[in-house]
N, C-alpha and C. Protein backbone atom coordinates (compact mmCIF):
# COMPACT_ATOMS: atom_id res chain seq x y z
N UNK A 1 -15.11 5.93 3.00
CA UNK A 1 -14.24 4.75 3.14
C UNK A 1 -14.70 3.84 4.28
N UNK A 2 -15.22 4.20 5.06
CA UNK A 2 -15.97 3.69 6.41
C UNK A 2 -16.66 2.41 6.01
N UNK A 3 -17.60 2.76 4.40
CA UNK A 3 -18.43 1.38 4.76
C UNK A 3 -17.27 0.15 3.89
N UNK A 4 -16.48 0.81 3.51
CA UNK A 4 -15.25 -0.41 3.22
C UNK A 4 -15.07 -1.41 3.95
N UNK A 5 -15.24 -1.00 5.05
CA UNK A 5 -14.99 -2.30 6.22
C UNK A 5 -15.95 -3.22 6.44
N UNK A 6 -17.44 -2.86 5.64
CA UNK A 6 -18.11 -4.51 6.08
C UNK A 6 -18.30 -4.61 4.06
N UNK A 7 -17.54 -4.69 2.98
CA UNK A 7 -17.40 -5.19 2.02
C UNK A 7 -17.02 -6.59 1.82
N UNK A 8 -18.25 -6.62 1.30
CA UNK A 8 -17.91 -8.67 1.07
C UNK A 8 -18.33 -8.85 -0.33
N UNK A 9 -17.77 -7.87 -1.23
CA UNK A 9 -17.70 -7.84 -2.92
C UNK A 9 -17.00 -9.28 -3.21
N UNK A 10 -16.17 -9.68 -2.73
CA UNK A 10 -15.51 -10.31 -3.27
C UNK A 10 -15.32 -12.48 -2.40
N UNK A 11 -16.44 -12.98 -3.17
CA UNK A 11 -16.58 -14.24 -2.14
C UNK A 11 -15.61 -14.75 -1.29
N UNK A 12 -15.02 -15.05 -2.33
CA UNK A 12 -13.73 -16.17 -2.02
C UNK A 12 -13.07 -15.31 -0.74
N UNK A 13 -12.77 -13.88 -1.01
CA UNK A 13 -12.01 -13.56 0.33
C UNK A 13 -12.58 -13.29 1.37
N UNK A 14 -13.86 -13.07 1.12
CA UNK A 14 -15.04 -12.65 2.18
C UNK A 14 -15.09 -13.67 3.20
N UNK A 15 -15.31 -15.01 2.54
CA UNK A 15 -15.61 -16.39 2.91
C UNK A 15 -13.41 -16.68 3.57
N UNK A 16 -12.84 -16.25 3.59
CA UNK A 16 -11.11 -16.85 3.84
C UNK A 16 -11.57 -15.87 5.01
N UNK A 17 -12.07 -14.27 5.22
CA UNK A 17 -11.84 -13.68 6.34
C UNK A 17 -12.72 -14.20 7.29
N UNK A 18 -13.90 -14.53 6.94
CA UNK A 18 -14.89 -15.17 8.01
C UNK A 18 -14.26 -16.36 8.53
N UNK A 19 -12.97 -17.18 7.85
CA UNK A 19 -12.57 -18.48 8.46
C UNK A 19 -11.16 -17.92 9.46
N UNK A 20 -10.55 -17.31 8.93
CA UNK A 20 -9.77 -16.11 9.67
C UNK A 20 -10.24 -15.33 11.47
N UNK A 21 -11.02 -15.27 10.97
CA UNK A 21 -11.74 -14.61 12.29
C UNK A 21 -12.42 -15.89 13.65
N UNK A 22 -12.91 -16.99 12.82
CA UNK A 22 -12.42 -18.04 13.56
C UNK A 22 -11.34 -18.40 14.18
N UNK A 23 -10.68 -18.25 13.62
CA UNK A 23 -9.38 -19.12 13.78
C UNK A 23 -8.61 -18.44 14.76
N UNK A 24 -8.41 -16.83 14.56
CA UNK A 24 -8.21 -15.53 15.18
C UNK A 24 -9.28 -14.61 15.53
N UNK A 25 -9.69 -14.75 17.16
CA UNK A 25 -11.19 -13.98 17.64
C UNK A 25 -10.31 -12.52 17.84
N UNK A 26 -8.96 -12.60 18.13
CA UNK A 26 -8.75 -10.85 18.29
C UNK A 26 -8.04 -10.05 16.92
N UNK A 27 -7.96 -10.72 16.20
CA UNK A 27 -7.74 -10.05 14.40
C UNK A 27 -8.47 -9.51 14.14
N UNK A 28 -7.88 -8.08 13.48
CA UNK A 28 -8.98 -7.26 12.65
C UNK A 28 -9.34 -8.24 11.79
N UNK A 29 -9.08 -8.70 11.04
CA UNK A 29 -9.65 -9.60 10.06
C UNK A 29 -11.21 -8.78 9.38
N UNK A 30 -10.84 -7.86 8.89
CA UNK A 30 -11.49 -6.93 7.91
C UNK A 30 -11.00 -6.45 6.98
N UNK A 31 -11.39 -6.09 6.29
CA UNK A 31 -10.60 -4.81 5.03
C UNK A 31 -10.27 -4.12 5.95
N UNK A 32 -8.81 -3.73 5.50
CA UNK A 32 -7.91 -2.68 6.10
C UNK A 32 -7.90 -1.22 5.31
N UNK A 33 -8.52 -0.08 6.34
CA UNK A 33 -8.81 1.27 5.88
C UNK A 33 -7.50 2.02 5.25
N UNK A 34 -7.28 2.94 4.49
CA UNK A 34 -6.13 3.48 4.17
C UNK A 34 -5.50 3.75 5.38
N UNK A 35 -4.48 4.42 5.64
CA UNK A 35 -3.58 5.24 7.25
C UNK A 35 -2.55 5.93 6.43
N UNK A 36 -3.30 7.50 7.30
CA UNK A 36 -2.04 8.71 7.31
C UNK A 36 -2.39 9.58 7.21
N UNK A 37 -1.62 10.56 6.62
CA UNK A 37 -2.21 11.84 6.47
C UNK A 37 -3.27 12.48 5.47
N UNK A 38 -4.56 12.78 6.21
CA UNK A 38 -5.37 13.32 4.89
C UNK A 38 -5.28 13.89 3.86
N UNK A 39 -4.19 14.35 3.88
CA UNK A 39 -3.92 15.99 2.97
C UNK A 39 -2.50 15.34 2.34
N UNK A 40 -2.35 14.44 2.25
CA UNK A 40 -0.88 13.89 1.84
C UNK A 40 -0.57 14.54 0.72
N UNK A 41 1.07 14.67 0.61
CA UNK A 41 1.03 14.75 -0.90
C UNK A 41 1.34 13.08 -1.48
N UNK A 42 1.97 12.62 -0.85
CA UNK A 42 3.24 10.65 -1.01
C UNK A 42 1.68 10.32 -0.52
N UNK A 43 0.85 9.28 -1.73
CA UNK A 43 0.69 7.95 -1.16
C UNK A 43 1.24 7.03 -1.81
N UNK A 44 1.70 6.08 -0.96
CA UNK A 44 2.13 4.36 -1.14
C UNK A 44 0.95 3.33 -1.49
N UNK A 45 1.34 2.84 -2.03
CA UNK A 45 0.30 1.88 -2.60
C UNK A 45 0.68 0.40 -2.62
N UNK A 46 0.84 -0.64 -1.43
CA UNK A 46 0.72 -2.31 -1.43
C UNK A 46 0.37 -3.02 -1.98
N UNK A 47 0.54 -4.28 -1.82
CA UNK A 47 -0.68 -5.26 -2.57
C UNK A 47 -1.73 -5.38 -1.78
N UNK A 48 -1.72 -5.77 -0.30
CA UNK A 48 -2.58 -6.34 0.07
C UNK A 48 -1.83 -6.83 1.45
N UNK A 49 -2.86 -6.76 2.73
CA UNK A 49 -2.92 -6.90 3.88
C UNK A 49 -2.00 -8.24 4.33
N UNK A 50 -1.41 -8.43 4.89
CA UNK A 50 -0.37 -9.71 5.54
C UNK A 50 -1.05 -9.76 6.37
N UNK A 51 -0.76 -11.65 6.59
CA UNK A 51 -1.96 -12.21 7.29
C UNK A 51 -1.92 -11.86 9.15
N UNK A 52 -0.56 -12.08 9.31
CA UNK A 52 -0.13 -11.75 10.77
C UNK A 52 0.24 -10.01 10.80
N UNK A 53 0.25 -9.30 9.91
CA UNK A 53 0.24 -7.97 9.73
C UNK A 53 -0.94 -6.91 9.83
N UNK A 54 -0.78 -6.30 8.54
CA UNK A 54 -2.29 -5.35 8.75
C UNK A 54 -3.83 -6.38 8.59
N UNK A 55 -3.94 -7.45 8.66
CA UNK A 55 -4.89 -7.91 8.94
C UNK A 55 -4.85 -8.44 10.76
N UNK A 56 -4.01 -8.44 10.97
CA UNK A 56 -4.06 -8.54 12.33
C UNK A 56 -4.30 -7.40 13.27
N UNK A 57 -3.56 -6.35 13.20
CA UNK A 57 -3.51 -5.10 13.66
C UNK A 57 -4.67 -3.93 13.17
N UNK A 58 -4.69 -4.23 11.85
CA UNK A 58 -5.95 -2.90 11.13
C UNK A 58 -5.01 -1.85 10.47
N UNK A 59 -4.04 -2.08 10.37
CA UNK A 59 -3.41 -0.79 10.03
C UNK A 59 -2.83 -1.51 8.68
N UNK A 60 -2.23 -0.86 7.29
CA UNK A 60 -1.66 -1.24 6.31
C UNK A 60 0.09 -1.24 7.57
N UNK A 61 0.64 -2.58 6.46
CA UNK A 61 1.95 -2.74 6.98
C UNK A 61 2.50 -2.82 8.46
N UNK A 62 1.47 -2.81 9.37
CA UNK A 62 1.81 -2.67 10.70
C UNK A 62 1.74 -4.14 11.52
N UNK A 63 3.16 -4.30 12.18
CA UNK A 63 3.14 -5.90 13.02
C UNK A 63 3.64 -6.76 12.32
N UNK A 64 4.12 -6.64 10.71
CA UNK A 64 4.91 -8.03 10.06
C UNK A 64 6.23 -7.44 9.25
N UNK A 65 6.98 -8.35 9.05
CA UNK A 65 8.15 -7.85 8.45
C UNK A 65 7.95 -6.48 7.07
N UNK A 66 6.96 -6.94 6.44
CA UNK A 66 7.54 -6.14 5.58
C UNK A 66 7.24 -4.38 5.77
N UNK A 67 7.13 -4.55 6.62
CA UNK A 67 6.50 -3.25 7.73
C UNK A 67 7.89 -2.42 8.25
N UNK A 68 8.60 -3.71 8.23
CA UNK A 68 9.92 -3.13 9.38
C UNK A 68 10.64 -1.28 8.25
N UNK A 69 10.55 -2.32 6.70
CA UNK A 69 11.92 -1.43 6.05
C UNK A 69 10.72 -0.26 5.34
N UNK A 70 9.74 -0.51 5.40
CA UNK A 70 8.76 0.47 4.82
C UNK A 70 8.87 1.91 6.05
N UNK A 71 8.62 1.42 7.25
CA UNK A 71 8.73 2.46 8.13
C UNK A 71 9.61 3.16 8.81
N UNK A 72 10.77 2.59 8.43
CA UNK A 72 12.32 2.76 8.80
C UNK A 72 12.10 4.25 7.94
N UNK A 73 12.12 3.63 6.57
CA UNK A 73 12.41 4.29 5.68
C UNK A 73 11.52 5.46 5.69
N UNK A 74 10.34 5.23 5.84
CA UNK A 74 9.85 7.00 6.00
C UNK A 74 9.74 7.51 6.56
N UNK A 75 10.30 6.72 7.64
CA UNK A 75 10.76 7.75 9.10
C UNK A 75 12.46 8.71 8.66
N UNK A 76 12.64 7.58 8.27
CA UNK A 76 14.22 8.53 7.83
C UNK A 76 14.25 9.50 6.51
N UNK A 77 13.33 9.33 5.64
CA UNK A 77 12.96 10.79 4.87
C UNK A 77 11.83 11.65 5.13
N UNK A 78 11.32 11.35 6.92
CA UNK A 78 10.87 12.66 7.53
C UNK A 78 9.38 12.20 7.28
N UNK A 79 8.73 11.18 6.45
CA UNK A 79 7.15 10.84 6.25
C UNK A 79 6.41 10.39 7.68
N UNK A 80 7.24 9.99 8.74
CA UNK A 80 6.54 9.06 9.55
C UNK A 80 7.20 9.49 11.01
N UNK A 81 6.40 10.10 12.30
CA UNK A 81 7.06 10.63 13.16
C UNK A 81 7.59 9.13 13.82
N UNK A 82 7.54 8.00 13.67
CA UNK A 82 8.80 7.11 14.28
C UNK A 82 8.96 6.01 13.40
N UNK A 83 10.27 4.96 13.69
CA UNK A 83 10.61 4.26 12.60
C UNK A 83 9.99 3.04 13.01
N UNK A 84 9.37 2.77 13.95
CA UNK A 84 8.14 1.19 14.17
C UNK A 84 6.62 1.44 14.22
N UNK A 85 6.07 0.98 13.36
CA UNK A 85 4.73 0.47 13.26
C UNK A 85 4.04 -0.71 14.10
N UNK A 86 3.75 -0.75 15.51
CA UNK A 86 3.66 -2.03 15.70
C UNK A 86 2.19 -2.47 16.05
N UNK A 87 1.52 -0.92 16.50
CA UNK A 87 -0.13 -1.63 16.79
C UNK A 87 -0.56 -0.09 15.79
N UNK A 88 -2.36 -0.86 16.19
CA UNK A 88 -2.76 0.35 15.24
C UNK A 88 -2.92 1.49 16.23
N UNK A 89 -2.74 1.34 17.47
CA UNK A 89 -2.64 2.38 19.07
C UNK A 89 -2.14 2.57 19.63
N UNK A 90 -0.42 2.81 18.52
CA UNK A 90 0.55 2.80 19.09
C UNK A 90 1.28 4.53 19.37
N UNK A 91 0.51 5.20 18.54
CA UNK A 91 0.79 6.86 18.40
C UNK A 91 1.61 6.81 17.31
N UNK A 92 1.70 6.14 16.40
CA UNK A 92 2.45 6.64 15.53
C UNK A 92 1.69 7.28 14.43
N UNK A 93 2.04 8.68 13.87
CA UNK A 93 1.66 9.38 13.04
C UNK A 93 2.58 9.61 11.63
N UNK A 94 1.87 9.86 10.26
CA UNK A 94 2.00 10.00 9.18
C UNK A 94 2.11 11.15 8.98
N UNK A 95 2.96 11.62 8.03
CA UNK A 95 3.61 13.18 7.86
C UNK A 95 3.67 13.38 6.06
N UNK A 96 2.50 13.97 5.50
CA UNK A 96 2.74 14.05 4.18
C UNK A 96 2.53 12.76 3.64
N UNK A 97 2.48 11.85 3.91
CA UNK A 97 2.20 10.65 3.35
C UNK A 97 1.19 9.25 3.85
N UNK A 98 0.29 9.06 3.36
CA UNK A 98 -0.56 8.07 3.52
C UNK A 98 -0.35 6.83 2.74
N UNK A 99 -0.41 5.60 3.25
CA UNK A 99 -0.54 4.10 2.88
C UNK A 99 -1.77 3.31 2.71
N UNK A 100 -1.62 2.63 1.32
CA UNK A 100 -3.10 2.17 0.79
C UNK A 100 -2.92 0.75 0.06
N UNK A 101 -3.73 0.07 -0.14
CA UNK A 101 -3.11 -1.44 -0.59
C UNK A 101 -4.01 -1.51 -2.17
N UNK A 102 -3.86 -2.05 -2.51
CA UNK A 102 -4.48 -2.41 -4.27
C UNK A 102 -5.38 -3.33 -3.64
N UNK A 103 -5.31 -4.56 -2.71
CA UNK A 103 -6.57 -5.10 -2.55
C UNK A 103 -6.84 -4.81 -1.07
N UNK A 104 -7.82 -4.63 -0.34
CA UNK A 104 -7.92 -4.20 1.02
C UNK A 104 -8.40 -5.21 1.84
N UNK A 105 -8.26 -6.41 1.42
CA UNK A 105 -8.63 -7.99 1.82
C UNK A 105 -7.72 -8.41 2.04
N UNK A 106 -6.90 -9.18 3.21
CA UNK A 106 -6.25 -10.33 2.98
C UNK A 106 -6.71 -11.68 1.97
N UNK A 107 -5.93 -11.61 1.05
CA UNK A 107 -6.31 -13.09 -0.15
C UNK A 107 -5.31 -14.22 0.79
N UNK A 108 -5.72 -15.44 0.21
CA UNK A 108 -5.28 -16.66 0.77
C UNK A 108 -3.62 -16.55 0.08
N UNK A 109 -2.79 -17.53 0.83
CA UNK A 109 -1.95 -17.21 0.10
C UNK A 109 -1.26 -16.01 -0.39
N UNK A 110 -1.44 -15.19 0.01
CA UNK A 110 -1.19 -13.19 -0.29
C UNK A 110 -1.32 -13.21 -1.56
N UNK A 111 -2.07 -13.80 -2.34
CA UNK A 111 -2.20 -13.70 -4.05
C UNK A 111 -3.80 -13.43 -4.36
N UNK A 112 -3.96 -12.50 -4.46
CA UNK A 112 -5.39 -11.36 -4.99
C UNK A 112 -5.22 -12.36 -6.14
N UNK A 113 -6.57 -13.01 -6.73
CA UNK A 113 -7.44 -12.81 -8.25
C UNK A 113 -7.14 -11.83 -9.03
N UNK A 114 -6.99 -11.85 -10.21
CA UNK A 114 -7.33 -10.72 -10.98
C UNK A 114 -8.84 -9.86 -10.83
N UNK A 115 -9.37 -10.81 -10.36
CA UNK A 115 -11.17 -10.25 -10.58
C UNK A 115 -11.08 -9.45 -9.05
N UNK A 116 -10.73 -10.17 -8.23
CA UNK A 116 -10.78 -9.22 -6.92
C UNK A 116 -9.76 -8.09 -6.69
N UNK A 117 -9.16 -7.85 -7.89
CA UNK A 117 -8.22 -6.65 -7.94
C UNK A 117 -8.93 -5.83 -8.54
N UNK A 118 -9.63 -6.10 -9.70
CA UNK A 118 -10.35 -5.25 -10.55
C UNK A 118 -11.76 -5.04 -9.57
N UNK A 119 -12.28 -5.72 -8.49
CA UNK A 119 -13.50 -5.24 -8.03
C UNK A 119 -13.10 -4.61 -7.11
N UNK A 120 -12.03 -4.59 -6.14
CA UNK A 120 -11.38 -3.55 -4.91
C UNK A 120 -11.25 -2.26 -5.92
N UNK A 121 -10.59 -2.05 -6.80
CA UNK A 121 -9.75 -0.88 -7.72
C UNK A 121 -10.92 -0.10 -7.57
N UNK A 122 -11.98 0.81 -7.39
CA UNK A 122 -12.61 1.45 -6.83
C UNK A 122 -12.43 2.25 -5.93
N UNK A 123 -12.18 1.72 -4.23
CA UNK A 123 -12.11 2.18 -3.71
C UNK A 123 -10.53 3.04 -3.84
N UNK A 124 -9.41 2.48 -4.73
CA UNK A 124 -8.22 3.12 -4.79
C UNK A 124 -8.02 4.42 -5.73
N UNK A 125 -9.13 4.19 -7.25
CA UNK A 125 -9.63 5.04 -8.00
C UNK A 125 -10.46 6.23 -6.66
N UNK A 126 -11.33 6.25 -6.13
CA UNK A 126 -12.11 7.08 -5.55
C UNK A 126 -11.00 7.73 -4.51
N UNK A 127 -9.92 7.41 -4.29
CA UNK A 127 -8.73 7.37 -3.48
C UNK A 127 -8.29 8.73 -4.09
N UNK A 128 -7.84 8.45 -5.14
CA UNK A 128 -7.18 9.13 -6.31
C UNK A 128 -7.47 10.60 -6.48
N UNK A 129 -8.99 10.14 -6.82
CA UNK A 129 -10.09 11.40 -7.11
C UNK A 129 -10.38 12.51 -6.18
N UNK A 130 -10.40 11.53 -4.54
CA UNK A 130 -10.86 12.89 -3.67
C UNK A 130 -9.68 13.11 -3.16
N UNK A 131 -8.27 12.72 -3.53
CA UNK A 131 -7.19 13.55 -2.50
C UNK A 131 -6.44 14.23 -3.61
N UNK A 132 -7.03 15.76 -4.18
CA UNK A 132 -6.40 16.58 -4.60
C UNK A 132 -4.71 16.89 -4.54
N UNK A 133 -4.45 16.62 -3.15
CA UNK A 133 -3.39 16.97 -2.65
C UNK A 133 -1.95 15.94 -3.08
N UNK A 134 -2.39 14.92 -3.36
CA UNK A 134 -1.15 13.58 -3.77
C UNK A 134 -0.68 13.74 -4.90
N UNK A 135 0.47 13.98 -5.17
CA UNK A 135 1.35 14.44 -6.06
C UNK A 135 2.17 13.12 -6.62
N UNK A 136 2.27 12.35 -5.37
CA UNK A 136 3.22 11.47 -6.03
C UNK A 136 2.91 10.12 -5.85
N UNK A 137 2.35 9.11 -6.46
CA UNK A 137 2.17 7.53 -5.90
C UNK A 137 3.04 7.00 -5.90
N UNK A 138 3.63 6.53 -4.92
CA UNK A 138 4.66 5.08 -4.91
C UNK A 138 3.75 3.37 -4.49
N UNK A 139 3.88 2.73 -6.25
CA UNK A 139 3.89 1.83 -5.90
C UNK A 139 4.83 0.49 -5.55
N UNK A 140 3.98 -0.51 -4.85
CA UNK A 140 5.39 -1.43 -4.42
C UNK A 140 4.84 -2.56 -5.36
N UNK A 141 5.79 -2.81 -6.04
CA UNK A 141 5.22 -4.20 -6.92
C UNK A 141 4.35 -3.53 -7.69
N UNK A 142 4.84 -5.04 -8.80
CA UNK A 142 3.89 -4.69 -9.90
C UNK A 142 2.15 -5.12 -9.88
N UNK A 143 1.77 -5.39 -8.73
CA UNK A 143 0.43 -5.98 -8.47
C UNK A 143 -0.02 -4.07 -8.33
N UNK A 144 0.52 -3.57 -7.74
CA UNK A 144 0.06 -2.55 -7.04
C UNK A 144 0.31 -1.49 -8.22
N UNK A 145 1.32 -1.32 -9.27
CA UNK A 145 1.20 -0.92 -9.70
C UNK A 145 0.75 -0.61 -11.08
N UNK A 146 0.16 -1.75 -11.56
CA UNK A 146 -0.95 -1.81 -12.21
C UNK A 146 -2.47 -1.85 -11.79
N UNK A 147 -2.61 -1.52 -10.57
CA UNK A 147 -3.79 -1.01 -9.40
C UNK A 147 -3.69 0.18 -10.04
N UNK A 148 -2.76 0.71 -9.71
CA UNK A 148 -3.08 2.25 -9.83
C UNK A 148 -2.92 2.47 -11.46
N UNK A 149 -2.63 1.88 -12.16
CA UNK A 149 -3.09 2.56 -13.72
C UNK A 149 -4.30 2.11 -14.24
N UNK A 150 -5.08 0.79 -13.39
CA UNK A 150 -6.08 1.06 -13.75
C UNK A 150 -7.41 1.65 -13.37
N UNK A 151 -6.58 2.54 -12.04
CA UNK A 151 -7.59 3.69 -11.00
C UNK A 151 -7.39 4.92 -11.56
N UNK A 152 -6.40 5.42 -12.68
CA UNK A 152 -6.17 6.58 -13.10
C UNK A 152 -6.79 6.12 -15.01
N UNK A 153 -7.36 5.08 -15.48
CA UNK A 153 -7.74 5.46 -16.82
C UNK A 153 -6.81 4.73 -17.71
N UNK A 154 -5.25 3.97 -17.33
CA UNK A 154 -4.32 3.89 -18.00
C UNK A 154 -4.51 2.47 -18.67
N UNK A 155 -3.94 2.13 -19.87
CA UNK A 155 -3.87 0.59 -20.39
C UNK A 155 -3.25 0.30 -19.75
N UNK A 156 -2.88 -1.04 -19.48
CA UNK A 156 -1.80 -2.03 -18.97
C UNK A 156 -0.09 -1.83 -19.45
N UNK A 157 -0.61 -1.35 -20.72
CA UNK A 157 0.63 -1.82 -21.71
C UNK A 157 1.15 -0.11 -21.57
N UNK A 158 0.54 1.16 -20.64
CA UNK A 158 1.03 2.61 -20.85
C UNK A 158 1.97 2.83 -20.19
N UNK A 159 2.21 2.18 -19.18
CA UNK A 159 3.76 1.84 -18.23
C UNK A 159 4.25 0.92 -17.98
N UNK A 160 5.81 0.05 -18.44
CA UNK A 160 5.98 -0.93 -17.58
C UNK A 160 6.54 -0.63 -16.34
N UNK A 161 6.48 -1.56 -15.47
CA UNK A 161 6.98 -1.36 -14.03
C UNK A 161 8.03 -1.72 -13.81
N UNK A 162 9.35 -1.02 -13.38
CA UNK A 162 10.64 -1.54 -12.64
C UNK A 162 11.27 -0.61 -11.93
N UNK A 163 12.03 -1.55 -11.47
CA UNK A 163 12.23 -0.59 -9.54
C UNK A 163 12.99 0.37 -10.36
N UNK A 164 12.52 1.63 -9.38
CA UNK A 164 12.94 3.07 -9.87
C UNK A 164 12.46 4.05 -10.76
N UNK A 165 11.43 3.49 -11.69
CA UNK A 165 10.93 3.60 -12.63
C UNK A 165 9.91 5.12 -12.41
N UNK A 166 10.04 6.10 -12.94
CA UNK A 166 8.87 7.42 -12.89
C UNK A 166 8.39 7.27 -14.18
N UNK A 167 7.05 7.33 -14.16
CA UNK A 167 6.24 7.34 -14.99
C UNK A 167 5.21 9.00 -14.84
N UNK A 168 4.57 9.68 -15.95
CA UNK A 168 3.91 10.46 -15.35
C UNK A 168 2.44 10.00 -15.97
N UNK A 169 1.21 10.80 -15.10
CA UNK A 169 0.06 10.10 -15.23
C UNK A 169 -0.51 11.35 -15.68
N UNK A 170 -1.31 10.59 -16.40
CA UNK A 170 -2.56 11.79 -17.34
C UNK A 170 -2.64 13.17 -16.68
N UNK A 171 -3.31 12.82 -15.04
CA UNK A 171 -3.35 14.22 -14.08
C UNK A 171 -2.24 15.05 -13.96
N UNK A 172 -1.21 14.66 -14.40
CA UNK A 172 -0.39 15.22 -13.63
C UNK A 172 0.98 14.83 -12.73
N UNK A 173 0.07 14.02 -11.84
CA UNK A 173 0.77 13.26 -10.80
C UNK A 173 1.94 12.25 -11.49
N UNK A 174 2.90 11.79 -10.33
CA UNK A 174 4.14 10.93 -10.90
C UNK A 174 4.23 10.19 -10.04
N UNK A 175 4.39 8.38 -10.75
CA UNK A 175 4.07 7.13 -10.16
C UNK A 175 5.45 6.80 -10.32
N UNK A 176 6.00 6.36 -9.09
CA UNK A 176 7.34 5.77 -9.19
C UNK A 176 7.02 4.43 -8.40
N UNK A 177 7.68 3.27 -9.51
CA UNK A 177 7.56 2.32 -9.15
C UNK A 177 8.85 1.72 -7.81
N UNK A 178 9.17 0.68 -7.09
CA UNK A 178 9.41 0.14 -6.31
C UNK A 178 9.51 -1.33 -6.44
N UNK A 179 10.22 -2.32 -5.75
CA UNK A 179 10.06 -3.51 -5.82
C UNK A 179 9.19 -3.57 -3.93
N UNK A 180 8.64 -4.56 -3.61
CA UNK A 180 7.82 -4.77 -2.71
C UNK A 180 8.85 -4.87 -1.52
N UNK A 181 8.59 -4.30 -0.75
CA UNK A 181 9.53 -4.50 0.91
C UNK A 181 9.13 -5.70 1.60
N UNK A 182 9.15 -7.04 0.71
CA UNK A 182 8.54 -8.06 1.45
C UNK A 182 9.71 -8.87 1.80
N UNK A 183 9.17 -9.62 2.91
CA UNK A 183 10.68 -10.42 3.56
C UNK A 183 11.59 -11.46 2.43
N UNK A 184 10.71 -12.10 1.38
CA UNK A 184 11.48 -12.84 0.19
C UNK A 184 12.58 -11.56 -0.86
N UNK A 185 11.88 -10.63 -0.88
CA UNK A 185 12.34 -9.64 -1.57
C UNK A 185 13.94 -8.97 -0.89
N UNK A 186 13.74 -8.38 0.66
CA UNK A 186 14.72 -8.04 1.24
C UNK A 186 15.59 -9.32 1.44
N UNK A 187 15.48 -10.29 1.90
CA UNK A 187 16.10 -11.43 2.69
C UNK A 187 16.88 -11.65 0.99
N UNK A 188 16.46 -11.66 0.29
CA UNK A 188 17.35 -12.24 -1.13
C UNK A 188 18.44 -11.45 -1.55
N UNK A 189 18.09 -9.74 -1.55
CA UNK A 189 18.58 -8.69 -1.44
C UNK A 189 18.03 -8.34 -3.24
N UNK A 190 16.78 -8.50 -3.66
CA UNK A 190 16.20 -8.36 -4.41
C UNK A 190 16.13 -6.64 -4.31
N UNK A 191 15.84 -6.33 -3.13
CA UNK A 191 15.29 -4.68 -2.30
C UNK A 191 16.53 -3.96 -1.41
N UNK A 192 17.51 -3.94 -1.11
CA UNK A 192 18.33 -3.19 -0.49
C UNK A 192 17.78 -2.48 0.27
N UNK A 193 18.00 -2.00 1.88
CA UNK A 193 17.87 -0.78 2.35
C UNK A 193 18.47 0.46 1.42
N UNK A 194 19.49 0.24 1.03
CA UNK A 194 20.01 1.42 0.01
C UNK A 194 19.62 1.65 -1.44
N UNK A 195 18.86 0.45 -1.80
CA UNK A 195 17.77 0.79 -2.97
C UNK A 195 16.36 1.58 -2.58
N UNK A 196 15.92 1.08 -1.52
CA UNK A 196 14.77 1.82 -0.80
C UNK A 196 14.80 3.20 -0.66
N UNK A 197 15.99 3.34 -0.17
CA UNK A 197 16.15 4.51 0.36
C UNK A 197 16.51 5.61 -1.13
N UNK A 198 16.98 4.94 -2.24
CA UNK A 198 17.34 5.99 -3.50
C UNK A 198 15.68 6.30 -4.26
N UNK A 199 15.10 5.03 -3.96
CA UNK A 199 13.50 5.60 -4.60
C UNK A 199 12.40 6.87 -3.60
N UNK A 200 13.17 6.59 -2.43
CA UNK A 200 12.78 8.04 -1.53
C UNK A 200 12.93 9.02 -1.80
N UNK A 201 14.52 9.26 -2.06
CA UNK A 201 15.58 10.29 -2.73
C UNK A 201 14.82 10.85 -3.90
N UNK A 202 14.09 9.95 -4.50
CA UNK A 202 13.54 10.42 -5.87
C UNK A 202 12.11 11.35 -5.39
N UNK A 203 11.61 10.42 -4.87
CA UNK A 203 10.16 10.44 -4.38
C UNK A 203 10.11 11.99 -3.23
N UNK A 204 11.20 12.37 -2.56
CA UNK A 204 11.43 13.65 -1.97
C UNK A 204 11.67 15.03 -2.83
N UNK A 205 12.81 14.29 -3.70
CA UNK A 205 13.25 15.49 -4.93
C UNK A 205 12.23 15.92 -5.55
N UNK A 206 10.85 14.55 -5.97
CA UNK A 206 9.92 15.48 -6.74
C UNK A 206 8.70 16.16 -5.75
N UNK A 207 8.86 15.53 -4.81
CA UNK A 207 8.34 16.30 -3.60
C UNK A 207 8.12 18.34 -3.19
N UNK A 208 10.10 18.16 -3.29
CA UNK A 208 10.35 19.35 -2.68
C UNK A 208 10.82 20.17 -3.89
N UNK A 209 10.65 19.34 -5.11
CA UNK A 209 10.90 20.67 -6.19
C UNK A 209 9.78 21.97 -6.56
């Protein structure tokens, strides 16, 4: 995953992070590496890096809102030894669960291409493949979660996506969908803290059965 970080597959975003990094000399402003636990069984799966967020910091979800209810929340079903994410050197550690984005670029606009979804989906497929141990994907949004059906083999049309939604996957494994913890999403009340927290409920039950 290492040489992920000088990937410039993809122009258009290659060419937005090099103007990025101008603009911001202390931004990671790189592809952002997965974060958490190696051996996970829960990975989460994003769209894609926020601009004042994990492209700022290096970490998925860390330093912007939609960070706040993601880490609340798996701190309070025991995934995350505290409930703020705020640098990537901050000591906070992952418990059973690792975080991964469908595109590992900040896109302009937070809106990935189709083509730069399908040329990232690699590194999330190879994701897949070498962590034996992940039992359960949660994705957020439907960007992300059609990432992951097409890193596991699946048509488009083999799951639809809606919040709450378990699907099971060829391997084995069980993809429960989510709506995105993004500030339009919560602020509308599209996402509830108490909706968040029932797709945990799920996401633990098949955990600890």
């Amino acid at each position: 995953m290492d040489s992920l970080l000088d990937c410039t597959a993809c122009p258009r975003l290659a060419g937005f992070l090099a103007d990025v990094r101008n603009r911001h000399p202390g931004y990671h402003a790189r592809p952002v590496l997965p974060f958490g636990d190696p051996v996970a069984r829960l990975l989460v799966v994003g769209l894609a890096p926020g601009m004042h967020g994990a492209n700022r910091t290096g970490r998925p979800f860390t330093g912007d809102y939609a960070g706040i209810l993601l880490y609340e929340t798996l701190h309070a079903f025991g995934f995350a030894s505290g409930a703020q994410s705020i640098a990537a050197d901050d000591g906070l550690r992952l418990i059973d669960c690792r975080i991964s984005n469908a595109v590992k670029c900040l896109p302009p606009e937070n809106k990935p291409e189709p083509a730069e979804i399908r040329t990232c989906n690699p590194y999330l497929a190879a994701e897949l493949a070498q962590a034996r141990e992940i039992r359960v994907v949660l994705a957020l949004g439907l960007v992300a979660h059609k990432a992951v059906l097409m890193a596991t083999g699946l048509k488009q049309s083999a799951c639809s996506f809606a919040h709450g939604a378990r699907h099971e996957l060829p391997d084995g494994r069980v993809l429960i969908d989510s709506y995105h913890c993004s500030r339009y999403n919560t602020q509308t009340r599209r996402l509830t803290s108490a909706d968040f927290q029932n797709v945990f409920r799920r996401i633990r039950a098949e955990l600890d059965a």
